[in-house]
PDB file of N, CA and C in Angstrom:
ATOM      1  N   UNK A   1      96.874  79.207 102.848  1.00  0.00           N
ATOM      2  CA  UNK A   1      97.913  80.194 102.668  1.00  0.00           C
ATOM      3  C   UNK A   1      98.923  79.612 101.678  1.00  0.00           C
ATOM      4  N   UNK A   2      99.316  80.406 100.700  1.00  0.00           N
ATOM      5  CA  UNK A   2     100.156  79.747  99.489  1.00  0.00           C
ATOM      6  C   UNK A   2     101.386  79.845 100.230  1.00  0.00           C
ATOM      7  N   UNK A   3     102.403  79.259  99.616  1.00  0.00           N
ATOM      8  CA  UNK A   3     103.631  79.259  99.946  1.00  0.00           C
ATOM      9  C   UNK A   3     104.494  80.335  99.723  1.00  0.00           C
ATOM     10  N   UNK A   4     104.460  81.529  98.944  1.00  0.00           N
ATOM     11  CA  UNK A   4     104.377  82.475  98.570  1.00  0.00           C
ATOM     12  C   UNK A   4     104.467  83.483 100.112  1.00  0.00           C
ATOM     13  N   UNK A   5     103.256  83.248 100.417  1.00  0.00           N
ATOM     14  CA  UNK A   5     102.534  84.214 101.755  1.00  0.00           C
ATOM     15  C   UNK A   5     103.288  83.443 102.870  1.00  0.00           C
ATOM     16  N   UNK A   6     103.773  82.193 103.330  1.00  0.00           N
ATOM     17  CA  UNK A   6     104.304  81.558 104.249  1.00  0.00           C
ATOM     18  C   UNK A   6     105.567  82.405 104.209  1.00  0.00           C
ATOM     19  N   UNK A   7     106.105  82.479 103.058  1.00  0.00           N
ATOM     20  CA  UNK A   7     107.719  83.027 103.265  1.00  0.00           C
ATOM     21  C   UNK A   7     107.494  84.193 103.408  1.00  0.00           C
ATOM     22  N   UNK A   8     106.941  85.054 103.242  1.00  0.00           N
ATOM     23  CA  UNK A   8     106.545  86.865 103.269  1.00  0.00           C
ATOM     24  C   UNK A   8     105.872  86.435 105.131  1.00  0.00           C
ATOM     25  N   UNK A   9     105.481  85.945 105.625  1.00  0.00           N
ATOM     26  CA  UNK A   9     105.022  86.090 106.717  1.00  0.00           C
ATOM     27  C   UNK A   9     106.270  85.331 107.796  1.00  0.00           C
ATOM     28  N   UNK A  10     107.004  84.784 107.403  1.00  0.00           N
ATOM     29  CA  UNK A  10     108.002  84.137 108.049  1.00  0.00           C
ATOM     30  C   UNK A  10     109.271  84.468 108.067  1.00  0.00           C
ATOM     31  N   UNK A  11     109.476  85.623 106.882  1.00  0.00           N
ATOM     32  CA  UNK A  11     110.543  86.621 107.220  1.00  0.00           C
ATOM     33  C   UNK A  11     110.067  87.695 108.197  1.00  0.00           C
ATOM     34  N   UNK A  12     108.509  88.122 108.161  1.00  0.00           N
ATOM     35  CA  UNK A  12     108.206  89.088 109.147  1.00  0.00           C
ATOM     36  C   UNK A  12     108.214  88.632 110.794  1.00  0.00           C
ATOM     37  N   UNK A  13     107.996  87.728 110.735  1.00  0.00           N
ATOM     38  CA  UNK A  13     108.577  86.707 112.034  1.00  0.00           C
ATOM     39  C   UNK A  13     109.867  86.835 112.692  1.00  0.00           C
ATOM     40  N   UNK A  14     110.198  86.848 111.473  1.00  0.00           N
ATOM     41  CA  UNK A  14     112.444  86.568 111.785  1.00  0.00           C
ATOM     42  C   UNK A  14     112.563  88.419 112.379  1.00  0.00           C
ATOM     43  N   UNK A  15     111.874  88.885 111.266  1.00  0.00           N
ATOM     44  CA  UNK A  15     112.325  90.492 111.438  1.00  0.00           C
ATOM     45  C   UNK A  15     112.107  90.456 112.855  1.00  0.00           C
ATOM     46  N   UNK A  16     110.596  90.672 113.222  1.00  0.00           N
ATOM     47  CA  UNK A  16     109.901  90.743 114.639  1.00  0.00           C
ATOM     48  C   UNK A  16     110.992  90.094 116.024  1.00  0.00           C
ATOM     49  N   UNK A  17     111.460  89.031 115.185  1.00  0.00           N
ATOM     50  CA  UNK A  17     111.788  88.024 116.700  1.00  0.00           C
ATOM     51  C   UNK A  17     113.144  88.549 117.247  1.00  0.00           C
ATOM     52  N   UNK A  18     113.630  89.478 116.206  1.00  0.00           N
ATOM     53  CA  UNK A  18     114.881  90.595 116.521  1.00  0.00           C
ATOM     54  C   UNK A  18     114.480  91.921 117.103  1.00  0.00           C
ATOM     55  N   UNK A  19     113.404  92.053 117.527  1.00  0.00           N
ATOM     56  CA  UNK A  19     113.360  92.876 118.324  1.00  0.00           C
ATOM     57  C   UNK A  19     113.330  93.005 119.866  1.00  0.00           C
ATOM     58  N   UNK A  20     113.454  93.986 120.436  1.00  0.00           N
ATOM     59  CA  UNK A  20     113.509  93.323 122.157  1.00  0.00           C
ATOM     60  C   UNK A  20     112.179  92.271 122.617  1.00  0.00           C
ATOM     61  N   UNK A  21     111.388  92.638 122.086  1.00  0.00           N
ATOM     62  CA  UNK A  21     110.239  91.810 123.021  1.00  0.00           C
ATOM     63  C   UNK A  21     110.445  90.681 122.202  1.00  0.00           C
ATOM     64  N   UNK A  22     110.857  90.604 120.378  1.00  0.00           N
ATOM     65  CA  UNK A  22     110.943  89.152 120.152  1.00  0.00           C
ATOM     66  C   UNK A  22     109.269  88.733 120.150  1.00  0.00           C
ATOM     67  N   UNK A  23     109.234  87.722 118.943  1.00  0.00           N
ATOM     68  CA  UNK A  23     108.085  87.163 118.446  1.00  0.00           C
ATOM     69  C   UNK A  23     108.558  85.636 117.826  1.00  0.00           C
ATOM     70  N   UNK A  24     109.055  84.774 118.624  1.00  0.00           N
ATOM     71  CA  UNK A  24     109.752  83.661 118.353  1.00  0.00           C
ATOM     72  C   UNK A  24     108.910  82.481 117.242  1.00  0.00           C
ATOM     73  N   UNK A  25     109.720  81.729 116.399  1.00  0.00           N
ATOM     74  CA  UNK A  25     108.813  80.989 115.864  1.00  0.00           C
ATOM     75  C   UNK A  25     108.434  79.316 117.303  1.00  0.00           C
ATOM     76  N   UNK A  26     107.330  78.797 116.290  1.00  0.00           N
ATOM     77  CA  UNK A  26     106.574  77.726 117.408  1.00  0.00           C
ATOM     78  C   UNK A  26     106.732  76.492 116.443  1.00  0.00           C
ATOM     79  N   UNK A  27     106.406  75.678 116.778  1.00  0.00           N
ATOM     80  CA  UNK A  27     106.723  74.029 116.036  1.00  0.00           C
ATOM     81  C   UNK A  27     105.205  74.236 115.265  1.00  0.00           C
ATOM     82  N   UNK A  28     104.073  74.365 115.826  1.00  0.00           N
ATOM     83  CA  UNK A  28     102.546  74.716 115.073  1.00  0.00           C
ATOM     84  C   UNK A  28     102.534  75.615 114.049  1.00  0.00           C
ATOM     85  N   UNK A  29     103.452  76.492 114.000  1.00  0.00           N
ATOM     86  CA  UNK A  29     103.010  78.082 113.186  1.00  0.00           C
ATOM     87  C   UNK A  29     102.565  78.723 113.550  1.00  0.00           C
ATOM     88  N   UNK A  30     101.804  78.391 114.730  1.00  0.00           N
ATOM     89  CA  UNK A  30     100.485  79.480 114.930  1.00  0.00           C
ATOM     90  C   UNK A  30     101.150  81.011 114.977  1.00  0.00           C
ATOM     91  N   UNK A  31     102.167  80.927 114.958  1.00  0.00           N
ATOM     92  CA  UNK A  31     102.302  82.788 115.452  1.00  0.00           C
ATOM     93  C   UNK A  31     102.804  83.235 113.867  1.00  0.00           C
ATOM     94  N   UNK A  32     102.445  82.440 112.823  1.00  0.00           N
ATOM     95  CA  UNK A  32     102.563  82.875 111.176  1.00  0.00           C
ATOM     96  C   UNK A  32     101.150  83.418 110.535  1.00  0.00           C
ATOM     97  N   UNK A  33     100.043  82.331 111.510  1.00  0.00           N
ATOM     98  CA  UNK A  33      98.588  82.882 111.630  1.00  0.00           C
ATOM     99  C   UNK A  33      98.033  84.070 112.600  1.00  0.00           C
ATOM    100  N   UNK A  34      98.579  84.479 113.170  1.00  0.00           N
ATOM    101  CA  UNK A  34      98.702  85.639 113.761  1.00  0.00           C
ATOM    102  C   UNK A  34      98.885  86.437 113.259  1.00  0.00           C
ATOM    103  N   UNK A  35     100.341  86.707 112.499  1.00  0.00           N
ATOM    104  CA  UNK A  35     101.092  87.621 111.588  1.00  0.00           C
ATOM    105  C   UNK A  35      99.417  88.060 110.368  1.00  0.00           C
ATOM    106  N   UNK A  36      98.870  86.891 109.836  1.00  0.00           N
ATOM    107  CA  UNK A  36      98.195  86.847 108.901  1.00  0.00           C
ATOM    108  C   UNK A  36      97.014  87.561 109.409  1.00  0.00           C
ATOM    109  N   UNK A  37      96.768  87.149 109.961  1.00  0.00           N
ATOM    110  CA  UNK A  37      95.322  88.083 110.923  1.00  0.00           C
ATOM    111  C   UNK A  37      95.498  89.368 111.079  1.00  0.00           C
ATOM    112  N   UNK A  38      96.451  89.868 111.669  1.00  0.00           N
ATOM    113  CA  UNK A  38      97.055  91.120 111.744  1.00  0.00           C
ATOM    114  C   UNK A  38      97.398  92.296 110.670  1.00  0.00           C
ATOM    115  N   UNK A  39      97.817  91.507 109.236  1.00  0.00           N
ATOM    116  CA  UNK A  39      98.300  92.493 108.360  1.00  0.00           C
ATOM    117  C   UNK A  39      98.012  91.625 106.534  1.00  0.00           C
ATOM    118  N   UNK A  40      98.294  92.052 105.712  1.00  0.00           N
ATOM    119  CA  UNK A  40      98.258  91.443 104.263  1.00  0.00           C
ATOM    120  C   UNK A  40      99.775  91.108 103.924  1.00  0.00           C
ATOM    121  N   UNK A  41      99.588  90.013 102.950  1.00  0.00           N
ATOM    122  CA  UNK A  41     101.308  89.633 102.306  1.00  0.00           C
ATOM    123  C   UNK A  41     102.110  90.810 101.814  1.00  0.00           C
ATOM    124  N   UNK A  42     100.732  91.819 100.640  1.00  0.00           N
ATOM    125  CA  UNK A  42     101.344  92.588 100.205  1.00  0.00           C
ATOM    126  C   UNK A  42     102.055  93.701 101.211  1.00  0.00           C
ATOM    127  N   UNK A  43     101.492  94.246 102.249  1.00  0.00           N
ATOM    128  CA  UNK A  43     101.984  95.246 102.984  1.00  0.00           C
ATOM    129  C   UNK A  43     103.422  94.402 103.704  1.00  0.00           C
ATOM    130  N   UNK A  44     103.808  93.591 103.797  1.00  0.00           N
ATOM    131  CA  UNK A  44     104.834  93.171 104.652  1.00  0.00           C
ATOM    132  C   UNK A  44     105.845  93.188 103.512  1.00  0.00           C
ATOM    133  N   UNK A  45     105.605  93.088 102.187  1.00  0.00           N
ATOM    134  CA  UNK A  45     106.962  93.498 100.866  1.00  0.00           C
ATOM    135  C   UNK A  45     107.374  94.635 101.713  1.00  0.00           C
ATOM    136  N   UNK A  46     106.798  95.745 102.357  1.00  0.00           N
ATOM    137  CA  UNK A  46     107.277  96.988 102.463  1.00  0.00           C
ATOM    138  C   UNK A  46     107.923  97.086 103.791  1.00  0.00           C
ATOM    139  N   UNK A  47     108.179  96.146 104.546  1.00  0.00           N
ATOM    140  CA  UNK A  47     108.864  96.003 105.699  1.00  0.00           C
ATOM    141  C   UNK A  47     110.430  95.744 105.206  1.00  0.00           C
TER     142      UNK A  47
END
């Protein structure tokens, strides 16, 4: 994952983790590989 896609997936994180249920970050990342599994870099510009 370029560094590029880390920050586009790690603002969608921040967004997420403000919501009630919250999607907190982890010391691993793993929940940035999640994000990635789930959706593309480009579609999260549009968040």
């Amino acid at each position: 994952m370029s560094e590029k896609d880390l920050e586009i997936y790690r603002e969608l994180q921040k967004h997420l983790d403000g919501m009630p249920v919250g999607f907190p970050a982890t010391e691993s990342g793993v929940e940035l590989k999640v994000l990635k599994h789930l959706s593309l870099p480009k579609r999260q510009k549009l968040l």
